[in-house]
PDB file of N, CA and C in Angstrom:
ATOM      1  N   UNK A   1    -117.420 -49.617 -24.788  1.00  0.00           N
ATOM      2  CA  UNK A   1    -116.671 -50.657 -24.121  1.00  0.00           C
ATOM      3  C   UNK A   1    -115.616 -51.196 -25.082  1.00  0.00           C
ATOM      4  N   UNK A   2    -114.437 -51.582 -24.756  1.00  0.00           N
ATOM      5  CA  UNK A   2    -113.438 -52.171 -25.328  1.00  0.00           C
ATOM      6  C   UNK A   2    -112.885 -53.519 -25.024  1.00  0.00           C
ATOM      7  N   UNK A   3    -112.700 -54.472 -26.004  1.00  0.00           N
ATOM      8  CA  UNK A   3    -112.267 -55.510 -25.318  1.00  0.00           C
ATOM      9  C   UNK A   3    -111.140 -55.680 -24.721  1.00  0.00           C
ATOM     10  N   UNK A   4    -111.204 -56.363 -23.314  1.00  0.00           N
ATOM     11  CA  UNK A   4    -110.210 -56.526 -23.070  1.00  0.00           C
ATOM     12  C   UNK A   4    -109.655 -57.994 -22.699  1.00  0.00           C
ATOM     13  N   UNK A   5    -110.244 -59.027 -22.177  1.00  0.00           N
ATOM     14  CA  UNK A   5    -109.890 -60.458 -22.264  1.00  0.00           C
ATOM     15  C   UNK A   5    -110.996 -61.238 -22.905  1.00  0.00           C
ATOM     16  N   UNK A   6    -110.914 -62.735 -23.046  1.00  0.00           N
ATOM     17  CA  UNK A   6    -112.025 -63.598 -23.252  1.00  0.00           C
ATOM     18  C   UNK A   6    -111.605 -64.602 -22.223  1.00  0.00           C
ATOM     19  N   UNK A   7    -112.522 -65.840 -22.535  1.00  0.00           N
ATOM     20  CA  UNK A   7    -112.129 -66.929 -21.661  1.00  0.00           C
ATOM     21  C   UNK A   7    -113.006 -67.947 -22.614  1.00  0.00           C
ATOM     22  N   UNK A   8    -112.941 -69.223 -21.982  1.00  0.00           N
ATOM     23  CA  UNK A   8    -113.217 -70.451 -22.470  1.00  0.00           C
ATOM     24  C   UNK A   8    -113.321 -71.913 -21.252  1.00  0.00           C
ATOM     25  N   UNK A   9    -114.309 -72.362 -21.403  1.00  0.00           N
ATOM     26  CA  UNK A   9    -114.632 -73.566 -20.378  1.00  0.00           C
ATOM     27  C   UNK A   9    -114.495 -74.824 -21.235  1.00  0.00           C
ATOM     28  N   UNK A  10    -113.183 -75.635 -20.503  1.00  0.00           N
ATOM     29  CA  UNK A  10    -113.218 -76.972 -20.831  1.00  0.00           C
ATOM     30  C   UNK A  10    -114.145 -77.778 -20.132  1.00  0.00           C
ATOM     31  N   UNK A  11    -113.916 -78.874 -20.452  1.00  0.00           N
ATOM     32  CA  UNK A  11    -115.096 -79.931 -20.729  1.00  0.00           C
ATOM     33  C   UNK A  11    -115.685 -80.511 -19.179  1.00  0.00           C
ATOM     34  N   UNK A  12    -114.321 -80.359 -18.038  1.00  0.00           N
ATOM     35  CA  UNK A  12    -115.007 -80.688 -16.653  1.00  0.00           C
ATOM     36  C   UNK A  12    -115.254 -79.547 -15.742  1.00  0.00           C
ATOM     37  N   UNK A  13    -115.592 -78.111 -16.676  1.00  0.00           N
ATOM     38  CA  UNK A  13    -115.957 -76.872 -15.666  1.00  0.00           C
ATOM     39  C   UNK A  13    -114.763 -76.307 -15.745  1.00  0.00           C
ATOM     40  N   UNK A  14    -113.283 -76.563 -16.122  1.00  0.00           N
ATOM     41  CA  UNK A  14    -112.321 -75.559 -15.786  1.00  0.00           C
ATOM     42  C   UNK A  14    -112.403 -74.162 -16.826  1.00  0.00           C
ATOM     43  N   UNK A  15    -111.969 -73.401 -16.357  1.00  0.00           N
ATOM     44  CA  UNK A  15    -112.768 -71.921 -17.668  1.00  0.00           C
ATOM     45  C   UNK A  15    -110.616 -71.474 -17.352  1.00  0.00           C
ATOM     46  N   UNK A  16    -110.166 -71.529 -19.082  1.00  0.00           N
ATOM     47  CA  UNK A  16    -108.760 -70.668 -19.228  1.00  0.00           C
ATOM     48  C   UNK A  16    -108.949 -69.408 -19.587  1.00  0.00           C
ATOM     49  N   UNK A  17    -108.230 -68.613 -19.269  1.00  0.00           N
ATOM     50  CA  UNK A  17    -108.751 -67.199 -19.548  1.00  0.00           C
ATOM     51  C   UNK A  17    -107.311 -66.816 -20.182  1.00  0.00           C
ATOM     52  N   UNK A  18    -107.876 -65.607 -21.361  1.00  0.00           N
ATOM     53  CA  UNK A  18    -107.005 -65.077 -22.302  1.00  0.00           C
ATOM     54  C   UNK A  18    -107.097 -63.649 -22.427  1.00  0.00           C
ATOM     55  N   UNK A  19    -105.862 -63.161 -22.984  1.00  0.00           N
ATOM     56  CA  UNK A  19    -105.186 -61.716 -23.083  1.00  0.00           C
ATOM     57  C   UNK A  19    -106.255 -61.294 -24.110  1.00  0.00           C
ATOM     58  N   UNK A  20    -106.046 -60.105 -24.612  1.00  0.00           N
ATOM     59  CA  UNK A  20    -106.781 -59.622 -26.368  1.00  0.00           C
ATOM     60  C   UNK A  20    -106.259 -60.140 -27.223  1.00  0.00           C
ATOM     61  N   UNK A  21    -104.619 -60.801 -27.087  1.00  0.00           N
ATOM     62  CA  UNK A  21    -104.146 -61.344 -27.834  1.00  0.00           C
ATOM     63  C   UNK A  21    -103.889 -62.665 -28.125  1.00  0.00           C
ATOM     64  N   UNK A  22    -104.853 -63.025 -27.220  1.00  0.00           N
ATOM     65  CA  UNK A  22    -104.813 -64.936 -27.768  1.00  0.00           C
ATOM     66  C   UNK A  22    -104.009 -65.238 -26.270  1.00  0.00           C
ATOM     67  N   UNK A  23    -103.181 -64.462 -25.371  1.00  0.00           N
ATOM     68  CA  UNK A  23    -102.673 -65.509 -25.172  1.00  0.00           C
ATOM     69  C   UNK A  23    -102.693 -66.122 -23.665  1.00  0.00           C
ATOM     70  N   UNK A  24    -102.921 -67.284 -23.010  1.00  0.00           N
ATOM     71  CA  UNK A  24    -103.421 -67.729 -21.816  1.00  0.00           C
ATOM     72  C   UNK A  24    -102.323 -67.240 -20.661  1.00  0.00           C
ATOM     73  N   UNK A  25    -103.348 -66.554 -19.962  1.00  0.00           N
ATOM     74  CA  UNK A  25    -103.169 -65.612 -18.318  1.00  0.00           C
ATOM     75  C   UNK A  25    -103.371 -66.040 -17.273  1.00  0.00           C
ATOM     76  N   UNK A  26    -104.189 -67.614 -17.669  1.00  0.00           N
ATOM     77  CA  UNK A  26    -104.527 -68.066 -16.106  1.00  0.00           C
ATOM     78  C   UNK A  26    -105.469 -69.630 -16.469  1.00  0.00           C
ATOM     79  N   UNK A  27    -106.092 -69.386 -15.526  1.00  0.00           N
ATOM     80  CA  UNK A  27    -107.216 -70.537 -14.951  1.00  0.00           C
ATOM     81  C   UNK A  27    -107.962 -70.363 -13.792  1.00  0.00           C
ATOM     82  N   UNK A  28    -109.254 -71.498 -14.229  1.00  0.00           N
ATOM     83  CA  UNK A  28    -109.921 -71.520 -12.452  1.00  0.00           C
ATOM     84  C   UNK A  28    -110.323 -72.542 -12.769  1.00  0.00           C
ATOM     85  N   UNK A  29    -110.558 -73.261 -11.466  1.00  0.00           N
ATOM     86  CA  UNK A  29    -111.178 -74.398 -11.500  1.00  0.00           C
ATOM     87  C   UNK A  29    -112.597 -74.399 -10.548  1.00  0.00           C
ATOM     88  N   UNK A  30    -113.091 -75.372 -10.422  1.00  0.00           N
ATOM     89  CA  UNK A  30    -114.810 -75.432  -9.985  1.00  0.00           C
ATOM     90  C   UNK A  30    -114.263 -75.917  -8.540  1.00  0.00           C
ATOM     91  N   UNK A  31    -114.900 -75.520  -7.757  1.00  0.00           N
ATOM     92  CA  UNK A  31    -114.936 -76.039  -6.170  1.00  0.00           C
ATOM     93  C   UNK A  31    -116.043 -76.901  -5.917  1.00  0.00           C
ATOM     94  N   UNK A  32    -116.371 -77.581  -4.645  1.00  0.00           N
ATOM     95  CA  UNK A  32    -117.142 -78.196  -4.339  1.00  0.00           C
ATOM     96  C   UNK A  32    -118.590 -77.779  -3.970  1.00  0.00           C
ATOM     97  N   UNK A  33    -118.730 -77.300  -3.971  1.00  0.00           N
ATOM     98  CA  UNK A  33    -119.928 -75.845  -3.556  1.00  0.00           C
ATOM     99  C   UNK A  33    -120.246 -74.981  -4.310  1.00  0.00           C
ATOM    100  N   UNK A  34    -119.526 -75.142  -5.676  1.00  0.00           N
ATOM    101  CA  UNK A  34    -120.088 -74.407  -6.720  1.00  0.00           C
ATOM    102  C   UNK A  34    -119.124 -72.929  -6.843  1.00  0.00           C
ATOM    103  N   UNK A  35    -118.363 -72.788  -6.470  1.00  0.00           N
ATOM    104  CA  UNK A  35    -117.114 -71.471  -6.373  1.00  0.00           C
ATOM    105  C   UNK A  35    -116.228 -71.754  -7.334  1.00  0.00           C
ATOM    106  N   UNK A  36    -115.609 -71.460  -7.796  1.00  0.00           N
ATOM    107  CA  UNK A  36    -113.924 -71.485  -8.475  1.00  0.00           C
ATOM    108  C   UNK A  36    -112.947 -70.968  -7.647  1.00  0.00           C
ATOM    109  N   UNK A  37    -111.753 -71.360  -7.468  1.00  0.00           N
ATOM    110  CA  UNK A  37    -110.717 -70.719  -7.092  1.00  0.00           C
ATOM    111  C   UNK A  37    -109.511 -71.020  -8.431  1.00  0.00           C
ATOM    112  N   UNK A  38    -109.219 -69.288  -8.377  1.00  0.00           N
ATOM    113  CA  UNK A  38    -108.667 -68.751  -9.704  1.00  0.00           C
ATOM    114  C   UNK A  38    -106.709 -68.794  -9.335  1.00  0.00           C
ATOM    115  N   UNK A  39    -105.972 -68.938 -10.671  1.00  0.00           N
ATOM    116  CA  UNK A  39    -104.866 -69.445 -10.706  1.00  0.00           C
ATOM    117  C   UNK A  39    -104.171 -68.006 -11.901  1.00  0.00           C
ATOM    118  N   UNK A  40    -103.122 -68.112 -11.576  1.00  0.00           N
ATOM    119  CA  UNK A  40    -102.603 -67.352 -12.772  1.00  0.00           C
ATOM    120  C   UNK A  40    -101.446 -68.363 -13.362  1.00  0.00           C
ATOM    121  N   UNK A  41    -100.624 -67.815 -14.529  1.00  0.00           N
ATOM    122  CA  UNK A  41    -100.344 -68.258 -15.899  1.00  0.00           C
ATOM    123  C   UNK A  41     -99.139 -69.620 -15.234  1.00  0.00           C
ATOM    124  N   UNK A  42     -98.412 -68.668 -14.040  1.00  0.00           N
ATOM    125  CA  UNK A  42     -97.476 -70.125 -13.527  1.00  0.00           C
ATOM    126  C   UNK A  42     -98.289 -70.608 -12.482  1.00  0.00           C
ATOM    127  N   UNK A  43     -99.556 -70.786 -11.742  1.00  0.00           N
ATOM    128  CA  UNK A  43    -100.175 -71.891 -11.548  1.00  0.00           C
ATOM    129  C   UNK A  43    -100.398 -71.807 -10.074  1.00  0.00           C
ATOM    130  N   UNK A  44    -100.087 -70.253  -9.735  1.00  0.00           N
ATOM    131  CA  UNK A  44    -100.234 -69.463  -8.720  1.00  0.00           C
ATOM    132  C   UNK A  44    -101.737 -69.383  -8.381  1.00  0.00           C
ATOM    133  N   UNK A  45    -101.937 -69.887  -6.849  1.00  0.00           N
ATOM    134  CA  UNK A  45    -103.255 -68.997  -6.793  1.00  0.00           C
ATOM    135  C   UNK A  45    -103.724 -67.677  -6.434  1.00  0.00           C
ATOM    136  N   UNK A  46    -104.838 -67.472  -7.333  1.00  0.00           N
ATOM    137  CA  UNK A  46    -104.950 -65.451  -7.185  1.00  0.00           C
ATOM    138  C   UNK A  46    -106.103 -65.540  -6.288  1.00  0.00           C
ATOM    139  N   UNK A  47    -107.039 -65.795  -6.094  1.00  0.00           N
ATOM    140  CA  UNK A  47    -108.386 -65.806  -5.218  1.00  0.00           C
ATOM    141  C   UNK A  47    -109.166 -67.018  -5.343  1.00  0.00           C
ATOM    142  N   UNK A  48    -110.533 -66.793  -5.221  1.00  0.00           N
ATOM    143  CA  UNK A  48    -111.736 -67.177  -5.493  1.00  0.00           C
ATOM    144  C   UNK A  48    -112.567 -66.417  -5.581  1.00  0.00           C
ATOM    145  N   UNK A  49    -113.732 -67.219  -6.068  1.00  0.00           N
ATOM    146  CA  UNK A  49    -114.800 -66.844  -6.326  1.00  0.00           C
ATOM    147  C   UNK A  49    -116.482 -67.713  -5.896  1.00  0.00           C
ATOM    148  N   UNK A  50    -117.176 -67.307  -4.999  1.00  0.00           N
ATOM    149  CA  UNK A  50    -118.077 -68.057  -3.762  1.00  0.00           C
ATOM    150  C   UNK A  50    -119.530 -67.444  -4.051  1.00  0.00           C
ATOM    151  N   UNK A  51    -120.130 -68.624  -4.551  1.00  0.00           N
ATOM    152  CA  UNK A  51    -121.755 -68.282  -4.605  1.00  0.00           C
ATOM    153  C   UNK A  51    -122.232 -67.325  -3.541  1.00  0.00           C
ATOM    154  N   UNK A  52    -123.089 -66.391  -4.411  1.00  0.00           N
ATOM    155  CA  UNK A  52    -123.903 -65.699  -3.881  1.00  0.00           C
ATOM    156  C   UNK A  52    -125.288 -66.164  -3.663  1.00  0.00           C
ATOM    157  N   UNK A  53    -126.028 -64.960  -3.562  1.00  0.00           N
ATOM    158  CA  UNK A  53    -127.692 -65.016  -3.842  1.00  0.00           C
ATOM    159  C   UNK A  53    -127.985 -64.865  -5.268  1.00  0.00           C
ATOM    160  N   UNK A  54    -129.082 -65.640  -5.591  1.00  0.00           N
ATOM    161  CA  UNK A  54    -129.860 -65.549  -7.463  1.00  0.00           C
ATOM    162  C   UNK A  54    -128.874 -65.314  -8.349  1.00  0.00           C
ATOM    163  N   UNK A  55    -127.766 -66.344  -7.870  1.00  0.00           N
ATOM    164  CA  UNK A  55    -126.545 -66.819  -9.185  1.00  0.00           C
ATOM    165  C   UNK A  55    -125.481 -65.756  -9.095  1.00  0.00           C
ATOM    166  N   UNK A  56    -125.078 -64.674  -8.625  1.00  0.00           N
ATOM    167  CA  UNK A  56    -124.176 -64.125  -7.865  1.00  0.00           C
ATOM    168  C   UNK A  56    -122.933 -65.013  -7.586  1.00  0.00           C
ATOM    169  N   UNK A  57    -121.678 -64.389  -7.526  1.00  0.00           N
ATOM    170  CA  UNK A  57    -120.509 -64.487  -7.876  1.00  0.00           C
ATOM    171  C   UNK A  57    -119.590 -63.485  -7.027  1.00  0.00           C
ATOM    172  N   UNK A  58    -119.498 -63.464  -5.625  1.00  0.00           N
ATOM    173  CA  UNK A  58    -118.399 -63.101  -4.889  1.00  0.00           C
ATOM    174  C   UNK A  58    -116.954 -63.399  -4.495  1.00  0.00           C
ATOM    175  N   UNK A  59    -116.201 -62.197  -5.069  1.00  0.00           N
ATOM    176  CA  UNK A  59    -114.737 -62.560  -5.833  1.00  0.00           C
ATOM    177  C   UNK A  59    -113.903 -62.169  -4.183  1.00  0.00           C
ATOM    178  N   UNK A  60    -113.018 -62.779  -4.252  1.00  0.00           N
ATOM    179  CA  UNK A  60    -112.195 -62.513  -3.081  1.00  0.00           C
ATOM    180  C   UNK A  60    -110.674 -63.016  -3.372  1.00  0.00           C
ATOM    181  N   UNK A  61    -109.606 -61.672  -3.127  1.00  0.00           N
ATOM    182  CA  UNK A  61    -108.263 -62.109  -3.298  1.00  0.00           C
ATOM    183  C   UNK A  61    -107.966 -63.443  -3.003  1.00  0.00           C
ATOM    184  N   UNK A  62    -106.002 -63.395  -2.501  1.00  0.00           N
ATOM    185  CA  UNK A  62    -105.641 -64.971  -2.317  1.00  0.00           C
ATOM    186  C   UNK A  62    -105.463 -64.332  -0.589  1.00  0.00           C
ATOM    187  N   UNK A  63    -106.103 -63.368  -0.254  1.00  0.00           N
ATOM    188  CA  UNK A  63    -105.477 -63.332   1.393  1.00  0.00           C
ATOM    189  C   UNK A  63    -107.371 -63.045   1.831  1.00  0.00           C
ATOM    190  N   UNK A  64    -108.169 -63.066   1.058  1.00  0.00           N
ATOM    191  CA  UNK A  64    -109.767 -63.616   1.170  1.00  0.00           C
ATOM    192  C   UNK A  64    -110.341 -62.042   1.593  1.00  0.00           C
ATOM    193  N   UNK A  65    -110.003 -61.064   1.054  1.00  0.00           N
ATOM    194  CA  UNK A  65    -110.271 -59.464   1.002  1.00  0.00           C
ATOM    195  C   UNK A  65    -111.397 -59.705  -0.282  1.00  0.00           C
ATOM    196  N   UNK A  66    -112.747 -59.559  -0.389  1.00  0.00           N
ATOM    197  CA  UNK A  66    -113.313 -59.452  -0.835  1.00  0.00           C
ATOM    198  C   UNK A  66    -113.465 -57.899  -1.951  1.00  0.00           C
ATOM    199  N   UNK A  67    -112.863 -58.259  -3.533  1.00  0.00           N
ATOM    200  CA  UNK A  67    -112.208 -57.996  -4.759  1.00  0.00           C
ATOM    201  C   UNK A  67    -113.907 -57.416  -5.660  1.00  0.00           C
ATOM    202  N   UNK A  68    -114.928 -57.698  -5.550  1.00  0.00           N
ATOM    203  CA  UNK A  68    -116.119 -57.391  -6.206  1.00  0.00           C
ATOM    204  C   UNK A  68    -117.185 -58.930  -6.410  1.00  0.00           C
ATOM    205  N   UNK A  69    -118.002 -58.610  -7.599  1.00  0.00           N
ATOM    206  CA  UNK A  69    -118.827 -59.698  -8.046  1.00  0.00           C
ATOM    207  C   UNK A  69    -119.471 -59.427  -9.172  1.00  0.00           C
ATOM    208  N   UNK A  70    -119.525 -61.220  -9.500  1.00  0.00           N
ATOM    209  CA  UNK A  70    -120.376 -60.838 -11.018  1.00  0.00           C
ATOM    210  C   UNK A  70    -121.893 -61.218 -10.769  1.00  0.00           C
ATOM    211  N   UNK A  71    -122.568 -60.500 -11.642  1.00  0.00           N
ATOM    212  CA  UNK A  71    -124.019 -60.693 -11.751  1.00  0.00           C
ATOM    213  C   UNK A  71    -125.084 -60.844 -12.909  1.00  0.00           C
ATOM    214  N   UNK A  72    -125.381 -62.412 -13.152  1.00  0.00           N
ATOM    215  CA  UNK A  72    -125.432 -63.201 -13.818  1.00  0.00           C
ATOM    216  C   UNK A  72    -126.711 -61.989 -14.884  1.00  0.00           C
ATOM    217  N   UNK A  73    -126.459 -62.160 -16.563  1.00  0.00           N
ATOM    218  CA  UNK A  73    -127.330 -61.153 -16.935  1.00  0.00           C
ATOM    219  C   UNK A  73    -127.859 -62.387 -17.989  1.00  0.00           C
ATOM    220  N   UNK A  74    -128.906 -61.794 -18.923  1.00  0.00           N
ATOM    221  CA  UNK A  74    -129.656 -62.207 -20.243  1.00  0.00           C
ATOM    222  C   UNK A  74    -129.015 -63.353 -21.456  1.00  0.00           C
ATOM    223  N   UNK A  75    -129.260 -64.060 -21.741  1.00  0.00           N
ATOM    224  CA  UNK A  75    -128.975 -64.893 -22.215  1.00  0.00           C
ATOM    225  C   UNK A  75    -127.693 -65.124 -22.294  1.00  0.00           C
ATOM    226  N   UNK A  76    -127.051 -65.647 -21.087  1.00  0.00           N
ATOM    227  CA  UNK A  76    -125.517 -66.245 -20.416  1.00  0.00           C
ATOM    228  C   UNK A  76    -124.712 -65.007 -20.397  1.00  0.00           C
ATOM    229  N   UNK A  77    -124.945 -63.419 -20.393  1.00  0.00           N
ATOM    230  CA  UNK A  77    -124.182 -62.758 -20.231  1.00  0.00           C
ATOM    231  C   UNK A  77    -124.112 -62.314 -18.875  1.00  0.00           C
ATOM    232  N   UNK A  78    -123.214 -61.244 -18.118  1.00  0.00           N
ATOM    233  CA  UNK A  78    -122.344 -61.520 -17.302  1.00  0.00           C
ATOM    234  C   UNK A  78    -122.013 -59.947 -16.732  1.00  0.00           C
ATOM    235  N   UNK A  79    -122.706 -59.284 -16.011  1.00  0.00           N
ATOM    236  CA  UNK A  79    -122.075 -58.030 -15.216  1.00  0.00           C
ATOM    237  C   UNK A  79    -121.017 -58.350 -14.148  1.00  0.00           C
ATOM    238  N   UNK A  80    -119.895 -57.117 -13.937  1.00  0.00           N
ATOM    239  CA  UNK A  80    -119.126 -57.331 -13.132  1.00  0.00           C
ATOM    240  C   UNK A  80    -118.858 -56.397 -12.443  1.00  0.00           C
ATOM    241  N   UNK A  81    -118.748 -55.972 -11.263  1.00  0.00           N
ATOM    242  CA  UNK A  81    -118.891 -54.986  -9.974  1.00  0.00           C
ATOM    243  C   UNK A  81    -117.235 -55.453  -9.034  1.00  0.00           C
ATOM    244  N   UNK A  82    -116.706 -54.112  -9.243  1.00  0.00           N
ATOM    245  CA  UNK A  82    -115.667 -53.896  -8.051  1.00  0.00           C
ATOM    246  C   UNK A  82    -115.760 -53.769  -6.363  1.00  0.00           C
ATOM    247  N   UNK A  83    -115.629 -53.828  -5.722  1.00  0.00           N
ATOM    248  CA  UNK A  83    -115.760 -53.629  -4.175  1.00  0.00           C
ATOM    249  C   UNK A  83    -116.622 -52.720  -3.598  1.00  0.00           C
ATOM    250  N   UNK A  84    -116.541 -51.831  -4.580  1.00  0.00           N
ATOM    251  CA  UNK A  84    -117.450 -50.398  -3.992  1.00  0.00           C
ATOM    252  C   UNK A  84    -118.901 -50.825  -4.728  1.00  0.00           C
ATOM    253  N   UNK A  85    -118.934 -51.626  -5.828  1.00  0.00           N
ATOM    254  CA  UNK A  85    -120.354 -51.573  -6.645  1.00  0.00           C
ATOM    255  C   UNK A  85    -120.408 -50.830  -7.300  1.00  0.00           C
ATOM    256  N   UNK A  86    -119.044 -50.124  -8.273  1.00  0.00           N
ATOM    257  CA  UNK A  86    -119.201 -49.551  -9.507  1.00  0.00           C
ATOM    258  C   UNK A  86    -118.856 -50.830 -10.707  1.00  0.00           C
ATOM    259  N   UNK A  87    -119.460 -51.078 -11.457  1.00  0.00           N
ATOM    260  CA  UNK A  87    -119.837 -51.493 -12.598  1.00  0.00           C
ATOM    261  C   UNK A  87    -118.455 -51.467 -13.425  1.00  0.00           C
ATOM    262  N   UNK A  88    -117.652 -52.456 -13.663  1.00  0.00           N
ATOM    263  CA  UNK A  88    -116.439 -52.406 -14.416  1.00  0.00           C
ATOM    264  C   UNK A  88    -116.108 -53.130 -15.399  1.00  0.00           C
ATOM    265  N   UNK A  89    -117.198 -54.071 -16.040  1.00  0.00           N
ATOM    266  CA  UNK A  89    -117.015 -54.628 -17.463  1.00  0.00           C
ATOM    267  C   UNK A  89    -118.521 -55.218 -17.694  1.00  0.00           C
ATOM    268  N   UNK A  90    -118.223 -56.241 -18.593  1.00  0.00           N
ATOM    269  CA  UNK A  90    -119.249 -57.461 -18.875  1.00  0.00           C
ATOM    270  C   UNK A  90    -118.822 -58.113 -19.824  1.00  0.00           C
ATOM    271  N   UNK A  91    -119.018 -59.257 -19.300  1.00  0.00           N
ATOM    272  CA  UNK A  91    -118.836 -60.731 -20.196  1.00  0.00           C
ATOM    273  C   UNK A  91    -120.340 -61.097 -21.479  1.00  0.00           C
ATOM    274  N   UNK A  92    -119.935 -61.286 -22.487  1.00  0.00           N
ATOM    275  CA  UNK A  92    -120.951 -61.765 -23.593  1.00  0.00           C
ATOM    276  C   UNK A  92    -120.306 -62.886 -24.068  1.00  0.00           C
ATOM    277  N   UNK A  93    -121.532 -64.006 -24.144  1.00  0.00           N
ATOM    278  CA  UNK A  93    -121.050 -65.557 -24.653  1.00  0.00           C
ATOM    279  C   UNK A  93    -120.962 -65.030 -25.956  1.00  0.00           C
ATOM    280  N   UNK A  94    -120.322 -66.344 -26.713  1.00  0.00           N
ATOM    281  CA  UNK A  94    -119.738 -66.500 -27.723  1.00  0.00           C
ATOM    282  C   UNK A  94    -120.449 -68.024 -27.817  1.00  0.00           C
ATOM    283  N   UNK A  95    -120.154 -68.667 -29.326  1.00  0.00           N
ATOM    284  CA  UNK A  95    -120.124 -69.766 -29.587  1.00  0.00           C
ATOM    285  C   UNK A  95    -119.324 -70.469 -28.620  1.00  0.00           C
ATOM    286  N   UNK A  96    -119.622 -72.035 -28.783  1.00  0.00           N
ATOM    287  CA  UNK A  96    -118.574 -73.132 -27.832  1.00  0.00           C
ATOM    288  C   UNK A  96    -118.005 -73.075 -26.692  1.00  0.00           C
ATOM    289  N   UNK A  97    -118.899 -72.606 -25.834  1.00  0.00           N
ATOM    290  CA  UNK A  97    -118.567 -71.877 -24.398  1.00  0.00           C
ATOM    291  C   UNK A  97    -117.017 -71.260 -24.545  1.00  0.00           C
ATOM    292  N   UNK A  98    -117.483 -70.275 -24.998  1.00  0.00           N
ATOM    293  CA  UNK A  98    -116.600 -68.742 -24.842  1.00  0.00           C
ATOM    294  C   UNK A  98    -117.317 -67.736 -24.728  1.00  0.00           C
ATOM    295  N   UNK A  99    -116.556 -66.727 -23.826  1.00  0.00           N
ATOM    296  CA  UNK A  99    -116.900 -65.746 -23.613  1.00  0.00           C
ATOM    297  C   UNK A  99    -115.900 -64.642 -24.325  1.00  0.00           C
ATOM    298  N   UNK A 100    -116.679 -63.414 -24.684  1.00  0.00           N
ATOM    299  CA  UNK A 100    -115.661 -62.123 -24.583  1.00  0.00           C
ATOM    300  C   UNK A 100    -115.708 -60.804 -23.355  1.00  0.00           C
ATOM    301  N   UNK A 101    -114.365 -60.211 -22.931  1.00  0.00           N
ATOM    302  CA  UNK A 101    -114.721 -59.221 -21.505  1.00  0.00           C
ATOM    303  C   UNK A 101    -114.062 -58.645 -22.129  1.00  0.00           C
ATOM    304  N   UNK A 102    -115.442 -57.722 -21.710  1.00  0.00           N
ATOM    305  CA  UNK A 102    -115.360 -56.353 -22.333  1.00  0.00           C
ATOM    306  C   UNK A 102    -115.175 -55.324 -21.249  1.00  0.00           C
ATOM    307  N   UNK A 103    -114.567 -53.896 -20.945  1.00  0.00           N
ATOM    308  CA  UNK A 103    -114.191 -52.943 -19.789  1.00  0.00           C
ATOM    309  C   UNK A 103    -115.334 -52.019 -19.876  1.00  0.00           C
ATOM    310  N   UNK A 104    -115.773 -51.659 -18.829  1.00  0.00           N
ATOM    311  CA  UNK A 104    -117.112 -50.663 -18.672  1.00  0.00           C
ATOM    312  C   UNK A 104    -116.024 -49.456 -19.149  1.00  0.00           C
TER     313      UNK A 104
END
């Protein structure tokens, strides 16, 4: 696996997400129901993302075409599944709520 982004959660749930190279690509923020709906770098919205079952994470464009999901793994890490249910990265925490994403 190779890295390819990280991310980071500020202090009221918003998580910024970053290039390999440091540099910020976006945002999401927390919904009311426990979802995020995700933003890119000018402040555009790109989708969401809508609770599943047993901590599940169903991703859906900005026209609500359902994009894949993540599936919550071992000590705060993080599988991620494309549309079909092939397996296309994983997230591993880091110190100070950060993460690194890594490409299957």
């Amino acid at each position: 696996m190779k890295k390819k982004t990280g991310y980071s959660q500020s202090w009221f749930g918003a998580v910024n997400h970053y290039d390999k190279s440091g540099r910020k690509t976006g945002h999401s923020v927390p919904t009311v129901f426990g979802g995020m709906k995700h933003y890119d770098e000018h402040g555009r919205k790109i989708g969401e993302s809508r609770p599943g079952l047993f901590g599940t994470l169903n991703h859906y464009d900005e026209h609500g075409h359902k994009t894949g999901k993540t599936i919550p793994g071992f000590m705060g890490s993080a599988d991620h599944y494309n549309e079909h249910g092939r397996k296309t990265g994983r997230s591993l925490p880091k110190m100070f709520h950060r993460w690194d994403h890594y490409d299957e």
